[in-house]
Protein backbone atom coordinates (compact mmCIF):
# COMPACT_ATOMS: atom_id res chain seq x y z
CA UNK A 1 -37.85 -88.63 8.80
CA UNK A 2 -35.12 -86.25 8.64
CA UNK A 3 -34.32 -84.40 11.99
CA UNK A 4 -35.17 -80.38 12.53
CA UNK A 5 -31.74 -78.59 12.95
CA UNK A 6 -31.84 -76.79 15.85
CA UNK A 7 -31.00 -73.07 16.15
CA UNK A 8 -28.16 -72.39 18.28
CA UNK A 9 -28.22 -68.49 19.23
CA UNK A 10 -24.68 -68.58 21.37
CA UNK A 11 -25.52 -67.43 25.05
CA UNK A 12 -22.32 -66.20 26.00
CA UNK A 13 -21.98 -62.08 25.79
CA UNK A 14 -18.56 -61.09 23.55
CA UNK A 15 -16.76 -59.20 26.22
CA UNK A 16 -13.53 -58.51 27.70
CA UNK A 17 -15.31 -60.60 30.80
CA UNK A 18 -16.14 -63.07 27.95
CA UNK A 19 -12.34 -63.42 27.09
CA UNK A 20 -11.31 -63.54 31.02
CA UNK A 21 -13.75 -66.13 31.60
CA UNK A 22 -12.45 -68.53 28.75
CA UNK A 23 -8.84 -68.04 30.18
CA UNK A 24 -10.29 -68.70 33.91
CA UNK A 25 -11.95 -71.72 32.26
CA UNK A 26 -8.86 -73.09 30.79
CA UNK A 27 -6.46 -72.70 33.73
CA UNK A 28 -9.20 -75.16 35.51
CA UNK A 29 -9.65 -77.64 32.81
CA UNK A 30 -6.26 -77.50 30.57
CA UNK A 31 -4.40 -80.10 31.56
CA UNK A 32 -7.10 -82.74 31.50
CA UNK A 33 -7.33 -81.63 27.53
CA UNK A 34 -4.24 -82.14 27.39
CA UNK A 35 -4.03 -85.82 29.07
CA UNK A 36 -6.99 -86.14 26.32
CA UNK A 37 -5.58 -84.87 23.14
CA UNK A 38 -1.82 -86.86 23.71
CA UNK A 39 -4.10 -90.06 25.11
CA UNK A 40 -6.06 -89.83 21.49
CA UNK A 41 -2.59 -89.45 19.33
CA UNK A 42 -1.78 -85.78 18.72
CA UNK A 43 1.85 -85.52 18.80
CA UNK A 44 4.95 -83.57 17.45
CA UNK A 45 4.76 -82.62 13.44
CA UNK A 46 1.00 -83.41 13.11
CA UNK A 47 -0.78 -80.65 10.74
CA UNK A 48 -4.16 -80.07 13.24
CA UNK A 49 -7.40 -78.73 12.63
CA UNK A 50 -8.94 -77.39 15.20
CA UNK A 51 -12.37 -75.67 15.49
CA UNK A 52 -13.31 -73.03 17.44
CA UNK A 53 -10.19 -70.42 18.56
CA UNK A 54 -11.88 -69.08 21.21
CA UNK A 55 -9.96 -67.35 23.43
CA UNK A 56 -6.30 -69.40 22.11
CA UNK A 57 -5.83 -71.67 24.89
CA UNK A 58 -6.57 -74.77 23.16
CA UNK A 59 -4.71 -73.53 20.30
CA UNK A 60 -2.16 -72.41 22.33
CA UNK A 61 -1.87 -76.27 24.10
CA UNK A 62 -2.07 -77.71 20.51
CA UNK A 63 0.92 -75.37 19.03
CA UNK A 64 3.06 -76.94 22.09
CA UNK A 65 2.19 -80.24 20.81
CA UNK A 66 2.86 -80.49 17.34
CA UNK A 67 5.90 -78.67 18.12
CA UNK A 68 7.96 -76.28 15.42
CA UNK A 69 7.37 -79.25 12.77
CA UNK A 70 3.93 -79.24 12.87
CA UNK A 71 0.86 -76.80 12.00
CA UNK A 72 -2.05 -75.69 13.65
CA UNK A 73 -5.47 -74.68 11.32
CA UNK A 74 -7.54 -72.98 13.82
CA UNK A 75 -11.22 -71.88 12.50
CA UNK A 76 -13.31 -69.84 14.44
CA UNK A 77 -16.26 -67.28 13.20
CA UNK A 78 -15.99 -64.73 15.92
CA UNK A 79 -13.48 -62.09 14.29
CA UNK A 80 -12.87 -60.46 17.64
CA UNK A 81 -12.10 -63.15 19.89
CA UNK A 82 -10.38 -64.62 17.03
CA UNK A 83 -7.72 -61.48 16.51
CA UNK A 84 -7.50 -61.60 20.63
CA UNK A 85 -6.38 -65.22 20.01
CA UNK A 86 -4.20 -64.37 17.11
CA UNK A 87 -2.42 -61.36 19.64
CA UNK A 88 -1.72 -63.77 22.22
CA UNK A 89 0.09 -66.55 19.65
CA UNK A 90 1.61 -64.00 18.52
CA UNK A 91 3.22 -62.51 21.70
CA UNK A 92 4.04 -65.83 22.54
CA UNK A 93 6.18 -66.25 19.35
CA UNK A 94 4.19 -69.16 17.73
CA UNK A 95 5.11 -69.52 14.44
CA UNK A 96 3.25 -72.74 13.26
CA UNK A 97 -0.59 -71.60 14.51
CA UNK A 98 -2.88 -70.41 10.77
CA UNK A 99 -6.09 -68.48 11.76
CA UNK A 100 -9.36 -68.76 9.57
CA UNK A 101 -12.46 -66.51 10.14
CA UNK A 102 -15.22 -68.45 8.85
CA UNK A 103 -18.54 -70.45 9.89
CA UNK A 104 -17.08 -73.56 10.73
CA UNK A 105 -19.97 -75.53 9.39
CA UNK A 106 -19.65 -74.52 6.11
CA UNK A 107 -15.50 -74.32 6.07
CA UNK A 108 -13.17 -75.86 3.45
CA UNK A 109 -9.90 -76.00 4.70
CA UNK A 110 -7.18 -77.03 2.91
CA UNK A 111 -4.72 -79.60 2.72
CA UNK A 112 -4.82 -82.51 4.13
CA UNK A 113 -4.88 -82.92 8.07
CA UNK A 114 -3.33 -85.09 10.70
CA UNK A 115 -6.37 -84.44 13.07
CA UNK A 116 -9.29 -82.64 14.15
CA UNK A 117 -9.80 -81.31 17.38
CA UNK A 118 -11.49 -79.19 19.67
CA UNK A 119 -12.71 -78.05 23.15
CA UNK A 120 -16.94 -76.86 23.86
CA UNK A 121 -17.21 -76.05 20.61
CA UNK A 122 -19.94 -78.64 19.13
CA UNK A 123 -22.49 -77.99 22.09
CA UNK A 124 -23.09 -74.48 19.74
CA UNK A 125 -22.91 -76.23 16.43
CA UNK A 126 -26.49 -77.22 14.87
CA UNK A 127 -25.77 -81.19 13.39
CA UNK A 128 -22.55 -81.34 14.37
CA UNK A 129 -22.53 -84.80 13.19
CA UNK A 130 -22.80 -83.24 9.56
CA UNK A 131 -19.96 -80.92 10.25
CA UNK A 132 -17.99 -83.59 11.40
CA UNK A 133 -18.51 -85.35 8.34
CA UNK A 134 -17.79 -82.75 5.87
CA UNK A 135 -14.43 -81.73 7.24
CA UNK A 136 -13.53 -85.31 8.03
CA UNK A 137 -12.85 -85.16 4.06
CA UNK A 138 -9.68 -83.00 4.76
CA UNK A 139 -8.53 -85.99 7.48
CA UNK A 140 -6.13 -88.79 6.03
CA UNK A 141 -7.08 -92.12 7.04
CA UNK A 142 -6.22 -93.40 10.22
CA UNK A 143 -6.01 -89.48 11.36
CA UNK A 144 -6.90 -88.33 14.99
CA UNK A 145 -10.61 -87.13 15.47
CA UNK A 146 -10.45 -85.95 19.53
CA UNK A 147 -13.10 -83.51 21.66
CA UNK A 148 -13.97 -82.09 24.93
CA UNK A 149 -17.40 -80.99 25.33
CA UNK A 150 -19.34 -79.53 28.30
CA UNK A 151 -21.97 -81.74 29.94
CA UNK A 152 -24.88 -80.65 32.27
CA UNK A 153 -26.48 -83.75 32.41
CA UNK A 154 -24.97 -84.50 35.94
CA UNK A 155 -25.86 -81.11 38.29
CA UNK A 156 -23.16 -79.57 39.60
CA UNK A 157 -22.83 -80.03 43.46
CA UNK A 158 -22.04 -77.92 46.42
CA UNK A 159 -21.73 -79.06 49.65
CA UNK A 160 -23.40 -78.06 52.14
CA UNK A 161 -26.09 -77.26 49.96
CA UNK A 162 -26.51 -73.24 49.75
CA UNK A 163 -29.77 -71.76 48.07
CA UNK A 164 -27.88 -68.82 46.38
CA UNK A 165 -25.23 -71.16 44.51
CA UNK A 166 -28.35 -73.59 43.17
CA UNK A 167 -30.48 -70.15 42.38
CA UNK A 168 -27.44 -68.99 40.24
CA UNK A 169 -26.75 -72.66 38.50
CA UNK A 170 -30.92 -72.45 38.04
CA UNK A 171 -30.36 -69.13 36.29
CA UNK A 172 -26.87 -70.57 34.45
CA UNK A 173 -28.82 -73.78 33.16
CA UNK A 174 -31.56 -71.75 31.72
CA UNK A 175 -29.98 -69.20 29.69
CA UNK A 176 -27.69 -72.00 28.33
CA UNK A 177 -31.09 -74.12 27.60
CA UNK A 178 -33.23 -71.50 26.28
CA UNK A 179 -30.52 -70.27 23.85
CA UNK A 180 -30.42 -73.70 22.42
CA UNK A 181 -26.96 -75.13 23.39
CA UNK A 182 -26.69 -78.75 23.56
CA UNK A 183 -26.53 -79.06 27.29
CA UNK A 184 -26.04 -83.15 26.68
CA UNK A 185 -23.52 -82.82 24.28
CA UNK A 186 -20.90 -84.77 26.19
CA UNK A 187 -22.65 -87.93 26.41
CA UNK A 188 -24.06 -87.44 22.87
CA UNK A 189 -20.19 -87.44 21.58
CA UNK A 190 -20.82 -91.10 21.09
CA UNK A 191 -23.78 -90.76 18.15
CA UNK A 192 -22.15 -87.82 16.97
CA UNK A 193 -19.27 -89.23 16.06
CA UNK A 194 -20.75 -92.78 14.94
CA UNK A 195 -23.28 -90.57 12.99
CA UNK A 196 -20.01 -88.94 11.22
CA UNK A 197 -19.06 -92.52 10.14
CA UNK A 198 -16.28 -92.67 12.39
CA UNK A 199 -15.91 -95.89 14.91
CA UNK A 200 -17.06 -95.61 18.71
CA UNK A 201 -14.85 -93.30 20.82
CA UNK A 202 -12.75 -93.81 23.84
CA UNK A 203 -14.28 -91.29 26.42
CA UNK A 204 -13.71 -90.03 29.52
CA UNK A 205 -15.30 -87.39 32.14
CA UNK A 206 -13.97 -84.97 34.64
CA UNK A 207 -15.21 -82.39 36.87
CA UNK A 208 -13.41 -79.44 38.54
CA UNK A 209 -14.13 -79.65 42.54
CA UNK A 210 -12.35 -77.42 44.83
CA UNK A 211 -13.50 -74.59 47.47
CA UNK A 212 -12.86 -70.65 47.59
CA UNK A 213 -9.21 -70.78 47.26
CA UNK A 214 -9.15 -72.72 43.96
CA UNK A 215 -10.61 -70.02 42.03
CA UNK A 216 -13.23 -71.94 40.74
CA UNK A 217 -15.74 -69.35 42.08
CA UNK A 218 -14.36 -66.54 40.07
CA UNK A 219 -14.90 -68.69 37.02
CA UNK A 220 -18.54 -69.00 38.35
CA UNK A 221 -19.03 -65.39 38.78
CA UNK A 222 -17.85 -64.47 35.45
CA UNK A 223 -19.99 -67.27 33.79
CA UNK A 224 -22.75 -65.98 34.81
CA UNK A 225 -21.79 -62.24 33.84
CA UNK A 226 -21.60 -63.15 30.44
CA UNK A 227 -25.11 -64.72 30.96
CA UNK A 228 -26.77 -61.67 32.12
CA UNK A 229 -27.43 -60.30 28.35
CA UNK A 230 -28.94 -64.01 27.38
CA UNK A 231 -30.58 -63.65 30.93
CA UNK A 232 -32.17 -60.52 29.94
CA UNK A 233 -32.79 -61.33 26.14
CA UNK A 234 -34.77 -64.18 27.20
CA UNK A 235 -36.57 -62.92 29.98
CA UNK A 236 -35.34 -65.29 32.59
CA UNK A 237 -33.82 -62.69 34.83
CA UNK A 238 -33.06 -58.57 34.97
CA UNK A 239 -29.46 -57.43 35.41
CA UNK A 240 -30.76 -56.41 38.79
CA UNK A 241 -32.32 -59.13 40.01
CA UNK A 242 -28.99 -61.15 39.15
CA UNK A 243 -26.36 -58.31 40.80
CA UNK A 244 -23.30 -60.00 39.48
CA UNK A 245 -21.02 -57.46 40.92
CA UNK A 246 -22.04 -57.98 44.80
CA UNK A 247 -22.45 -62.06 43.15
CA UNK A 248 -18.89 -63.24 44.47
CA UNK A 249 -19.31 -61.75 48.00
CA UNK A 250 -22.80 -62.70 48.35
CA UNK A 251 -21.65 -66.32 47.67
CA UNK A 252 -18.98 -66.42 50.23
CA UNK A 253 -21.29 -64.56 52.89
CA UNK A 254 -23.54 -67.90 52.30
CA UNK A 255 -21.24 -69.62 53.15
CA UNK A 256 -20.42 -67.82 56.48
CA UNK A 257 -23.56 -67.41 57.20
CA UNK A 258 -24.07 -70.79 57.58
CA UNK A 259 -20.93 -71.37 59.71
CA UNK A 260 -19.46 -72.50 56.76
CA UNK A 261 -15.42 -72.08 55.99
CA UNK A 262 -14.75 -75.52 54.36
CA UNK A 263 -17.53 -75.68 51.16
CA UNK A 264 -16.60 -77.51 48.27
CA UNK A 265 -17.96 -77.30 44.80
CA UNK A 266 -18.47 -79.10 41.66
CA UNK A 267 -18.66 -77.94 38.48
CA UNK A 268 -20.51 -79.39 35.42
CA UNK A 269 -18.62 -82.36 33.66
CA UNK A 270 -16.16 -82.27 30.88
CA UNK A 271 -16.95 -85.02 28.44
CA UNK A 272 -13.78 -86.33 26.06
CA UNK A 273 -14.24 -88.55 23.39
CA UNK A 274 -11.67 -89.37 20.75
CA UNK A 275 -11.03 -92.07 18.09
CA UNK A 276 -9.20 -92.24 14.50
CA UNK A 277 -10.76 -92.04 11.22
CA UNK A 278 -11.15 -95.72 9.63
């Protein structure tokens, strides 16, 4: 029996906070993609395909690694966040970076690629396994196939435990779930890929812990702002009831509350998995 496809309807608002949060996001978790994408084989004169632009940081990391001699394909259906990408390559002087606007699961790009790569962009994709396999067409043999994918299957921690923190995660992990995102999509990596016909991936998780001078709770804060539409949409919580602008200092006063200067957080899990194409 075939499997339903799942409808994906993509929590996360389109904002300026939207684009501030990706770059937050990215400052946390860039070099661990990319430790990931030079452990899986992207190097210097590669021709990449990546999906999703998002805000440019991954496209940005994978222009430094292909280097002048190489070429960056970067598809991504969000024409907004896609030109702020395409402003920031651009400022930066990056000549070798070629942006598509289209729905990546129905893309044809062209040429032949090197590898295909991308960051928390198959968690939103319904059968990703089936896009996979379509644009593993445009990938020579023995070509790089390498992703980093959010996980919530392990909760985030926060020690000590503070009820305002788990309320917000509560509120995170239901928008995310009820807007159909693939909240296992790290660990599912494996099937995905083995679905695609390629052979079982290396893998690899990481989390981001650190306390309020790492900057991890702005990330938090902003996360959830972009929520709040999803939160509303969905009927899981009011813009009011939430109060993401007093968010940030309510968080810290938990922790002084409590008699608490030293806290320390974990985020969700980053889940890598990459392999070449047989």
């Amino acid at each position: 029996m075939a499997r339903e496809e799942k409808k994906v309807d993509y929590a996360l608002s389109d904002t300026e906070n939207e684009k501030k949060r990706l770059r937050e996001q990215s400052r946390i978790i860039i070099e661990t993609t990319r430790r990931v994408f030079a452990l899986a084989g992207i190097e210097p004169g590669m021709r990449v395909l990546e999906l999703g632009t998002g805000a440019g940081d991954v496209t940005i990391l994978l222009s430094e690694m292909v280097g002048p001699t190489g070429e960056v394909v970067s598809l991504e259906k969000n024409p907004a966040i896609q030109e702020s990408a395409r402003k920031r390559v651009e400022a930066e002087g990056r000549g070798n970076v070629e942006f598509v606007c289209c729905d990546i699961a129905s893309a044809e790009p062209g040429g032949v690629f090197d590898a295909l790569a991308g960051r928390a962009v198959l968690m939103d994709i319904p059968s990703p396994e089936k896009v996979l396999a379509k644009l593993l067409k445009s990938v020579r043999s023995g070509g790089v196939v390498a992703f980093q994918e959010v996980d919530f299957t392990v909760r985030p921690e926060v020690i000590p435990p503070m009820p305002l923190m788990q309320k917000a995660w509560d509120l995170l992990y239901a928008a995310m779930e009820k807007s159909g995102t693939e909240m296992q999509m790290g660990f599912k990596l494996l099937p995905v890929f083995k679905r695609a016909g390629l052979p079982e991936p290396m893998m690899h998780m990481d989390a981001f812990i650190g306390g309020q001078a790492s900057g991890g709770i702005d990330w938090f804060v902003s996360t959830i702002r972009s929520l709040v539409p999803m939160m509303e949409k969905l009927g899981i919580a009011t813009a009011a009831e939430v109060d993401v602008d007093t968010l940030k200092d309510r968080l810290i006063g938990e922790y002084f509350a409590a008699g608490v200067r030293d806290g320390l957080g974990m985020s969700n899990t980053w889940i890598s998995a990459w392999t070449r194409k047989g």
